[in-house]
C-alpha atoms as a PDB file:
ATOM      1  CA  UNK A   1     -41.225 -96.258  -2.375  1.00  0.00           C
ATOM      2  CA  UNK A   2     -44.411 -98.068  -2.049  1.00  0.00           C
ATOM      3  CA  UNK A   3     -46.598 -95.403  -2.810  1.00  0.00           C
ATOM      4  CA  UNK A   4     -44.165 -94.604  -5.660  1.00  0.00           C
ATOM      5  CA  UNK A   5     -44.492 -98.171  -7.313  1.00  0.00           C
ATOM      6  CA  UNK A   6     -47.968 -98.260  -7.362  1.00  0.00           C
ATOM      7  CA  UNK A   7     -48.123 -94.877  -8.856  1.00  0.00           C
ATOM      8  CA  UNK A   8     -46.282 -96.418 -11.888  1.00  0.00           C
ATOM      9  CA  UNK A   9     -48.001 -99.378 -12.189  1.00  0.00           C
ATOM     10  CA  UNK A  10     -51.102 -96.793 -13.008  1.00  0.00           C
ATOM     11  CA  UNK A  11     -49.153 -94.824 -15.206  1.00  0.00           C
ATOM     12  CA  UNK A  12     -47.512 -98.253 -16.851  1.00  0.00           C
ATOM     13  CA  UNK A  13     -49.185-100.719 -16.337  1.00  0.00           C
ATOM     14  CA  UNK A  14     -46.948-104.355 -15.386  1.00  0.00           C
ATOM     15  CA  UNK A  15     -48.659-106.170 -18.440  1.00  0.00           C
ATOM     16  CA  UNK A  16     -47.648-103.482 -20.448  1.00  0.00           C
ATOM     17  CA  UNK A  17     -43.773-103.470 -19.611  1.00  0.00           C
ATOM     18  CA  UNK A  18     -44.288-107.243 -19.936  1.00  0.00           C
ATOM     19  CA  UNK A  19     -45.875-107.463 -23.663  1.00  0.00           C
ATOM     20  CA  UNK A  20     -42.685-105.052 -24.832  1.00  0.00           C
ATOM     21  CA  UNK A  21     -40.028-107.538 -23.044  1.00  0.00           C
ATOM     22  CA  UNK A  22     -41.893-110.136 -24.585  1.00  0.00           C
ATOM     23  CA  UNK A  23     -41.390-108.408 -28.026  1.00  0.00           C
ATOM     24  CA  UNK A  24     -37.503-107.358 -26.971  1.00  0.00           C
ATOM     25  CA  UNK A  25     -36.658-111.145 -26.907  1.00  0.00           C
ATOM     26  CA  UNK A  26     -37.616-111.510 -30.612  1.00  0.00           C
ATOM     27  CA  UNK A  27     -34.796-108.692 -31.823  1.00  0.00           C
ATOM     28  CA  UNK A  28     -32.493-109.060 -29.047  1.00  0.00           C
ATOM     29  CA  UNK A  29     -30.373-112.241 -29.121  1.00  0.00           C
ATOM     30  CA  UNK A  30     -28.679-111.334 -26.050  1.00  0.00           C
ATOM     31  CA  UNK A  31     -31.430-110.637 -24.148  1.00  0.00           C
ATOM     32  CA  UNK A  32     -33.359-113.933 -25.189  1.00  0.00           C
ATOM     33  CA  UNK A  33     -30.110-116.303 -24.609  1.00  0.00           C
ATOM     34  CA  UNK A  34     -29.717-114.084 -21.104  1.00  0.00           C
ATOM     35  CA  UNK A  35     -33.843-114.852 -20.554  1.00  0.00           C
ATOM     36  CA  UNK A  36     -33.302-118.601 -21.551  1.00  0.00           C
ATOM     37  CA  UNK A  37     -30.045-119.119 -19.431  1.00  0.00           C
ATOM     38  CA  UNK A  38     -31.164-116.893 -16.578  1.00  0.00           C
ATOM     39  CA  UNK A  39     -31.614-118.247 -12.499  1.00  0.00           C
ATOM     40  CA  UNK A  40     -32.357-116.206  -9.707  1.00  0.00           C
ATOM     41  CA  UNK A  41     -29.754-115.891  -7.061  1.00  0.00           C
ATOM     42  CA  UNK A  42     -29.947-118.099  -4.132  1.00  0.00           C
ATOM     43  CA  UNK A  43     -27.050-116.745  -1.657  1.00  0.00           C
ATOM     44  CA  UNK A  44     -27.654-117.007   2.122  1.00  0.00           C
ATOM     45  CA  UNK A  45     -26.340-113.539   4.021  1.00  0.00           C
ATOM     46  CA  UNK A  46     -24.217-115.844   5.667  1.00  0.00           C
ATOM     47  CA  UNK A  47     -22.036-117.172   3.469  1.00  0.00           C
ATOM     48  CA  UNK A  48     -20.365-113.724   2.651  1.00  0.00           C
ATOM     49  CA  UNK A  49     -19.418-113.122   6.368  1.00  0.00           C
ATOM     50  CA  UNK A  50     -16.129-115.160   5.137  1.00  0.00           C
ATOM     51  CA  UNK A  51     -14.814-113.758   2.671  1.00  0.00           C
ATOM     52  CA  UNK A  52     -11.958-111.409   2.931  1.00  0.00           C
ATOM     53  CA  UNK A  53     -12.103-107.782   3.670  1.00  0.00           C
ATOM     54  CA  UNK A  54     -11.723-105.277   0.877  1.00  0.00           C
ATOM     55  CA  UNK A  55     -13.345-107.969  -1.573  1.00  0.00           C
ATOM     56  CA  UNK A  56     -16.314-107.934  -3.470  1.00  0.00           C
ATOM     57  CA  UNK A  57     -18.120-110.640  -0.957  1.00  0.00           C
ATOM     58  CA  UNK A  58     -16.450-109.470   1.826  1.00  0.00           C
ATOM     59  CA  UNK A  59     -17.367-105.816   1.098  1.00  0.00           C
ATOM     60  CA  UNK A  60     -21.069-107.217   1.377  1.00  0.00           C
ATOM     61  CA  UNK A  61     -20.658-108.756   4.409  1.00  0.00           C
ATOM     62  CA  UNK A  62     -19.500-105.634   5.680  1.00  0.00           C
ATOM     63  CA  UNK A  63     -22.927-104.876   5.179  1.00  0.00           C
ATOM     64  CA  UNK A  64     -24.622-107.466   6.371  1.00  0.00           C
ATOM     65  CA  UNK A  65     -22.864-107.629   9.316  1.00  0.00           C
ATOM     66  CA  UNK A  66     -22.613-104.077  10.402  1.00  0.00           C
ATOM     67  CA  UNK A  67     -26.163-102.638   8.912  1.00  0.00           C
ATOM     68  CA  UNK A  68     -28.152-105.552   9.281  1.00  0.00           C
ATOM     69  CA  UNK A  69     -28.593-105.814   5.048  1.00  0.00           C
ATOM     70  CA  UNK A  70     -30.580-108.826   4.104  1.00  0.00           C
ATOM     71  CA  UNK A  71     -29.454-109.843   0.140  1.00  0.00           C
ATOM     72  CA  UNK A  72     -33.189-111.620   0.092  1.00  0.00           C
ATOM     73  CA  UNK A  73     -35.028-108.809   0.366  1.00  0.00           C
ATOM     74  CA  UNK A  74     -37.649-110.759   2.133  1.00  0.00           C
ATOM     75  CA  UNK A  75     -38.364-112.233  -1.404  1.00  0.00           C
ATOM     76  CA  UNK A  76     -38.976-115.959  -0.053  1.00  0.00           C
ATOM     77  CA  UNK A  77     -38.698-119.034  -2.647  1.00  0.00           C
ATOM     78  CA  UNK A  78     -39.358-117.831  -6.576  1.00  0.00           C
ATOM     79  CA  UNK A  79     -42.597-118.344  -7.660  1.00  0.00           C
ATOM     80  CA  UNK A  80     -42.906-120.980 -10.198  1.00  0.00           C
ATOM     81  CA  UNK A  81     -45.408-118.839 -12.064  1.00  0.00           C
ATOM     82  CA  UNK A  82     -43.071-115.286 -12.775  1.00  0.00           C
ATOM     83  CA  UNK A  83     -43.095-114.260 -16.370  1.00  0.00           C
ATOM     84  CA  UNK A  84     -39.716-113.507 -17.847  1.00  0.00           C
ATOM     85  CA  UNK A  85     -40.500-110.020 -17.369  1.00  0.00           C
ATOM     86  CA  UNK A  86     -40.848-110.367 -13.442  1.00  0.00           C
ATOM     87  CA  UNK A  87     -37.953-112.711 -13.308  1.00  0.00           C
ATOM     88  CA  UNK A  88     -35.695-110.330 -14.916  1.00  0.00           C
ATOM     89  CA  UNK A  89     -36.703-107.409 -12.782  1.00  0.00           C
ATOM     90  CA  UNK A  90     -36.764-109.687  -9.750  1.00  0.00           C
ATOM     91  CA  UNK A  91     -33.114-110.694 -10.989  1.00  0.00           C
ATOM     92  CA  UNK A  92     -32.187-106.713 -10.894  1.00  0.00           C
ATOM     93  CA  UNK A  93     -33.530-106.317  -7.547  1.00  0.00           C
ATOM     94  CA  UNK A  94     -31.272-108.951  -5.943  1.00  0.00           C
ATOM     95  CA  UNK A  95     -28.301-107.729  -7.395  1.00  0.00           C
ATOM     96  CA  UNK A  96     -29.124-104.244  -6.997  1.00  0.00           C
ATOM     97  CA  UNK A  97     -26.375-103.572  -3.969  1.00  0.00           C
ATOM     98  CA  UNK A  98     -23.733-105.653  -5.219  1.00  0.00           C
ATOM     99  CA  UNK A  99     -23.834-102.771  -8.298  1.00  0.00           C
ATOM    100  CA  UNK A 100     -22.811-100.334  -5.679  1.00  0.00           C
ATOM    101  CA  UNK A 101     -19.998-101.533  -4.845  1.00  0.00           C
ATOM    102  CA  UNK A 102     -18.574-101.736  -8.866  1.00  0.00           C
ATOM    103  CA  UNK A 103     -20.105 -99.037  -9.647  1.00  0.00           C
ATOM    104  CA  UNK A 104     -18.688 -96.521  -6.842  1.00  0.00           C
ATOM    105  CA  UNK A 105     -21.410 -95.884  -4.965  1.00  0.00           C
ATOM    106  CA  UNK A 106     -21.169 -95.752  -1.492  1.00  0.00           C
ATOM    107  CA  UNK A 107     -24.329 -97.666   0.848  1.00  0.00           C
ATOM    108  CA  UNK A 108     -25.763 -94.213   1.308  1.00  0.00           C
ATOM    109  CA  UNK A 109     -28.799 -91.934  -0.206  1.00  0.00           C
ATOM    110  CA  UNK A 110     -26.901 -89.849  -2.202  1.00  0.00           C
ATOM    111  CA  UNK A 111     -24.548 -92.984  -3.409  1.00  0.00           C
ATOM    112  CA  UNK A 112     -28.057 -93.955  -4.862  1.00  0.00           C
ATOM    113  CA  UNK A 113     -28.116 -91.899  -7.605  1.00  0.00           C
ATOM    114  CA  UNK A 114     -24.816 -93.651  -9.004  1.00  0.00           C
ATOM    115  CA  UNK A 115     -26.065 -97.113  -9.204  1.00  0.00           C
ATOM    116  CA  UNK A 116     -29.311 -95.735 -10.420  1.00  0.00           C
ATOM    117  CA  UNK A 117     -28.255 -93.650 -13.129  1.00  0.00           C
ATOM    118  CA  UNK A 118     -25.611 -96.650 -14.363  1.00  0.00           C
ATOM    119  CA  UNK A 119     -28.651 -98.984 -14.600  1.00  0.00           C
ATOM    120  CA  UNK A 120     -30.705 -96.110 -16.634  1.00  0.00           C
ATOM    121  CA  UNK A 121     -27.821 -95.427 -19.193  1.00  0.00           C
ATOM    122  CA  UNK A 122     -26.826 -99.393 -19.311  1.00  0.00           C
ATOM    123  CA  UNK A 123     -30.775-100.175 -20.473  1.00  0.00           C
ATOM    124  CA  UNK A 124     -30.878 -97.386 -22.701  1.00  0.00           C
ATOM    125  CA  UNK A 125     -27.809 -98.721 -24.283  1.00  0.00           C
ATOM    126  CA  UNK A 126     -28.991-102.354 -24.558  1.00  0.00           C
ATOM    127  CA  UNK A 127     -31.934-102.405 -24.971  1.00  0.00           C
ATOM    128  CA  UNK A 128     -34.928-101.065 -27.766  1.00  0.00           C
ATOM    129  CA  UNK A 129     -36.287 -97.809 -26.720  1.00  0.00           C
ATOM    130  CA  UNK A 130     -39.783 -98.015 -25.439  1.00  0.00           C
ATOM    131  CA  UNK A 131     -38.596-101.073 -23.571  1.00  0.00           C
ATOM    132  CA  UNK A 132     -35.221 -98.935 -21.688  1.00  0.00           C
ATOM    133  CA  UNK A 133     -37.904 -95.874 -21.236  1.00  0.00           C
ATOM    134  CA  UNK A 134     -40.539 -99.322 -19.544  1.00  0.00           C
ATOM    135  CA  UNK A 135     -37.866-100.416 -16.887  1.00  0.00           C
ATOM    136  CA  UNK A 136     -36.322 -96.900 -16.827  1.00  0.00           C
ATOM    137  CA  UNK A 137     -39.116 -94.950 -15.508  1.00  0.00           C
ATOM    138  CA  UNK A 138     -39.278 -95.978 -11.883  1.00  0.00           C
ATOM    139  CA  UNK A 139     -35.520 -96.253 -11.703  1.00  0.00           C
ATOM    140  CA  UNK A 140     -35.028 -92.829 -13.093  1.00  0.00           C
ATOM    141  CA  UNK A 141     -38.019 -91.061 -10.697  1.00  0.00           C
ATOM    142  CA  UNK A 142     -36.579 -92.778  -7.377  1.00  0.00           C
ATOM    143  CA  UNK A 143     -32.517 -91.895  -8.277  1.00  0.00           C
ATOM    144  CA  UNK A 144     -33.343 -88.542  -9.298  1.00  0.00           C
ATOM    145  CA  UNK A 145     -35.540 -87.666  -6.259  1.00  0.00           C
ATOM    146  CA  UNK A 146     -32.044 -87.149  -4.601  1.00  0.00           C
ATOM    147  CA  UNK A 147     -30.269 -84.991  -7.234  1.00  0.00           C
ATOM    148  CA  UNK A 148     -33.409 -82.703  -7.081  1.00  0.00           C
ATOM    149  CA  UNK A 149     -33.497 -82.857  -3.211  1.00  0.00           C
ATOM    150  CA  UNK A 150     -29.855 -81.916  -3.076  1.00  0.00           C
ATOM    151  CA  UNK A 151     -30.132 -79.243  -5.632  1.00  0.00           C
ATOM    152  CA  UNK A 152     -33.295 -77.590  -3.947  1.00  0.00           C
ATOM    153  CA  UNK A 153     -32.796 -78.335  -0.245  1.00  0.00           C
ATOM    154  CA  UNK A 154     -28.877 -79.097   0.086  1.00  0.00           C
ATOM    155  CA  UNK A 155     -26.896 -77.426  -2.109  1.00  0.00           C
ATOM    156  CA  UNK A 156     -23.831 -77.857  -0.441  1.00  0.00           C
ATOM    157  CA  UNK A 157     -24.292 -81.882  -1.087  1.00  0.00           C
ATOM    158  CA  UNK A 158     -25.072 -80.912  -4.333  1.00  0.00           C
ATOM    159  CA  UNK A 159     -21.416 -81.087  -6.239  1.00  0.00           C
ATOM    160  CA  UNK A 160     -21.283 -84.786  -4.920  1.00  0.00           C
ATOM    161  CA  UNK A 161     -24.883 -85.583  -6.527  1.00  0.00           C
ATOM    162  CA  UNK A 162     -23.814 -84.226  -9.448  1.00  0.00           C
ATOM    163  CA  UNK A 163     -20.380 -86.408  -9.399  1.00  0.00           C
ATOM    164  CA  UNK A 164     -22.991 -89.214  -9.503  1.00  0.00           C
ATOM    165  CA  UNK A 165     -25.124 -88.599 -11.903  1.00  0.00           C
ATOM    166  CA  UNK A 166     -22.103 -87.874 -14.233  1.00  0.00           C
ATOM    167  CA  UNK A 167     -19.956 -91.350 -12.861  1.00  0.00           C
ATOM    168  CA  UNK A 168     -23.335 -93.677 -13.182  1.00  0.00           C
ATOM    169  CA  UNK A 169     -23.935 -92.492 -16.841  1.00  0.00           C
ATOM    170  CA  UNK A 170     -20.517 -93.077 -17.872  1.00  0.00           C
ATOM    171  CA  UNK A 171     -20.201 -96.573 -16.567  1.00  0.00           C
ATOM    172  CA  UNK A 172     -23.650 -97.370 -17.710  1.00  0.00           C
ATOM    173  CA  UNK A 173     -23.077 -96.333 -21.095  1.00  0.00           C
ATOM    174  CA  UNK A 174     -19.224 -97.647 -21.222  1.00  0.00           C
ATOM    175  CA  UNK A 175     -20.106-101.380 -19.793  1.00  0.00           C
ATOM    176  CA  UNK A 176     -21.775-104.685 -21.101  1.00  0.00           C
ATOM    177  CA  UNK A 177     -25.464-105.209 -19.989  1.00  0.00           C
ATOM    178  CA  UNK A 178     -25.371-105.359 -16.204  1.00  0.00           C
ATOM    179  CA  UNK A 179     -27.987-108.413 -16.758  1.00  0.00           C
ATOM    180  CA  UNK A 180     -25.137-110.661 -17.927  1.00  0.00           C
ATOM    181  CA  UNK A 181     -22.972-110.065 -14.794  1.00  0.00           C
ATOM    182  CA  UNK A 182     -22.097-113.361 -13.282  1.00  0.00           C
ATOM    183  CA  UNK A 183     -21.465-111.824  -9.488  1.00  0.00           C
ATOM    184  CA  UNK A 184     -21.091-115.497  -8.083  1.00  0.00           C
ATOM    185  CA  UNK A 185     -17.333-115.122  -9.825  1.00  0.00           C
ATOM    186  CA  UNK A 186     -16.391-111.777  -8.794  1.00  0.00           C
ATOM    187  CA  UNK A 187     -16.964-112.118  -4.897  1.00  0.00           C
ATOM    188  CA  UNK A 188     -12.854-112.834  -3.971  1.00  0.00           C
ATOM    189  CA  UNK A 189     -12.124-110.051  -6.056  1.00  0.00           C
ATOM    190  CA  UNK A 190     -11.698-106.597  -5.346  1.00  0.00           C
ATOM    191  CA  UNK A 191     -13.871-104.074  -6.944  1.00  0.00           C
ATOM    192  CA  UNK A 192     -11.202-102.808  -9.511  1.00  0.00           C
ATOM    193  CA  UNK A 193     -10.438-106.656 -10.638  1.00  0.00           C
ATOM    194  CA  UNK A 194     -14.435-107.549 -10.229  1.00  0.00           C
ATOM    195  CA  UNK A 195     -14.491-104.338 -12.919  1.00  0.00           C
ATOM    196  CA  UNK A 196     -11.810-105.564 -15.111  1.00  0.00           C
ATOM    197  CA  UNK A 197     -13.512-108.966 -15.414  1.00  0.00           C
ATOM    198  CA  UNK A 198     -16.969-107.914 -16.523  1.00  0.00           C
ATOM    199  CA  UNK A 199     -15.775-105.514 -18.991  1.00  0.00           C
ATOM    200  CA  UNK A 200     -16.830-102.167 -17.038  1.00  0.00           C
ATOM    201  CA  UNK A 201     -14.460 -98.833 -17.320  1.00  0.00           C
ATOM    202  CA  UNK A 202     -12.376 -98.104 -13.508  1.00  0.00           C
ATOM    203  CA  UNK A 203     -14.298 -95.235 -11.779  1.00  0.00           C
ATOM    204  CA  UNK A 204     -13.521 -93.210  -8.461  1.00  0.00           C
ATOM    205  CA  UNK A 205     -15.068 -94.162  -5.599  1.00  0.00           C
ATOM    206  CA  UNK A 206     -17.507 -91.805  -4.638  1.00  0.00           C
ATOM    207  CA  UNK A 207     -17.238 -90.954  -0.548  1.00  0.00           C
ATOM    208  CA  UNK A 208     -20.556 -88.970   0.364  1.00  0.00           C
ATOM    209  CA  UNK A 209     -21.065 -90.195   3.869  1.00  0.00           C
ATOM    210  CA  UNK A 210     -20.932 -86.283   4.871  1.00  0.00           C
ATOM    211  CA  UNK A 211     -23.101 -85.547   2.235  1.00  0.00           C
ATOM    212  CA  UNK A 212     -26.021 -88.205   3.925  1.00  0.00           C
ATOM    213  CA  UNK A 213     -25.693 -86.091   7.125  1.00  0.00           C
ATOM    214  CA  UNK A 214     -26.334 -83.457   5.386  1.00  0.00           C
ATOM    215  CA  UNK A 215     -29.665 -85.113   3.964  1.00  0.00           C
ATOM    216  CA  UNK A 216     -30.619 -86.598   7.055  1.00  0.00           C
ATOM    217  CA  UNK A 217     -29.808 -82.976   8.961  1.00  0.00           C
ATOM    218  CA  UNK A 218     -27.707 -84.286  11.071  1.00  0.00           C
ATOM    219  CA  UNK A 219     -24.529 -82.021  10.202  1.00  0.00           C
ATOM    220  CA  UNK A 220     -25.232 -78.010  10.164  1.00  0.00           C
ATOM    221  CA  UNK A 221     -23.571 -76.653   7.469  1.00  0.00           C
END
């Protein structure tokens, strides 16, 4: 994914994206009072090997417990020099596995595509267009690496990717802008109540662990 973000940054360039957000937050109220109100999260891994199982929190530290996640990404203090631009996608980033779990898609490849393909539609419904095609681009390449895969290389995992696509669009599209989402409120909840508070529509959880053994060719099929 490297190679892949550096390939966009040629294609569109950072300052680019940034000069459109810049121009978003003088027509988008919401965005600008988000922008103005905004702070990065600051949770440790460890304080969601507590909560209780079957809960938002304690679904994550499911994760970090069993496959070694790490909600930092390695990302270190914030910068005191981000523009709002980098802030908001570094913002996305951190969050970026807690909208698995409300958005139904399991901690696997192929589970992926749902959280990508909610974040797509919820931009393009938020936001102006060249800015939602800016922050889409990458987003849209990486999730839609796997529906391709699937369709070329593993059909039989293909009906799943397909669930996916079609379950990330229709939360996207049917929820308030993901940006707003104040996670720090939702962790003792369960994913249907965490749902139910932020506004989002109830969705199926999508099981595709079979399906990521058949990506990873581990299961002959």
């Amino acid at each position: 994914t490297l190679g892949l973000a550096a390939a966009f940054e040629q294609v569109l360039p950072e300052a680019e994206a940034s000069a459109l957000f810049m121009e978003e937050l003088k027509i988008n109220p919401v965005l600008a009072r988000h922008v103005e109100q905004s702070r990065a999260p600051a949770w440790s891994n460890e304080q969601f090997l507590a909560y209780r199982a079957g809960t938002v929190g304690g679904i994550m530290g499911h994760q970090i417990r069993e496959h070694g996640f790490d909600l930092t990404l390695g990302m270190g203090p914030v910068p005191d020099d981000l523009t709002p631009f980098q802030h908001f996608r570094r913002c996305a980033r951190l969050v970026h596995d807690f909208e698995h779990i409300v958005t139904g898609g399991q901690f696997t490849s192929i589970g992926e595509i749902v959280v990508t393909m909610a974040r797509v539609a919820n931009m393009t419904e938020h936001l102006s267009p060249k800015l939602a095609s800016a922050v889409n681009a990458y987003q849209a390449f990486s999730g839609l690496r796997m529906f391709t895969r699937a369709l070329l290389h593993y059909p039989e995992a293909f009906a799943t990717a397909l669930k996916c696509v079609e379950q990330g669009i229709h939360v996207g599209r049917n929820s308030p802008p993901f940006w707003q989402f104040q996670w720090d409120e939702v962790f003792e909840m369960t994913p249907t109540e965490a749902r139910r508070h932020f506004g989002m529509p109830e969705v199926d959880f999508i099981e595709s662990m079979r399906d990521e053994a058949i990506f990873r060719e581990l299961l002959e099929v």
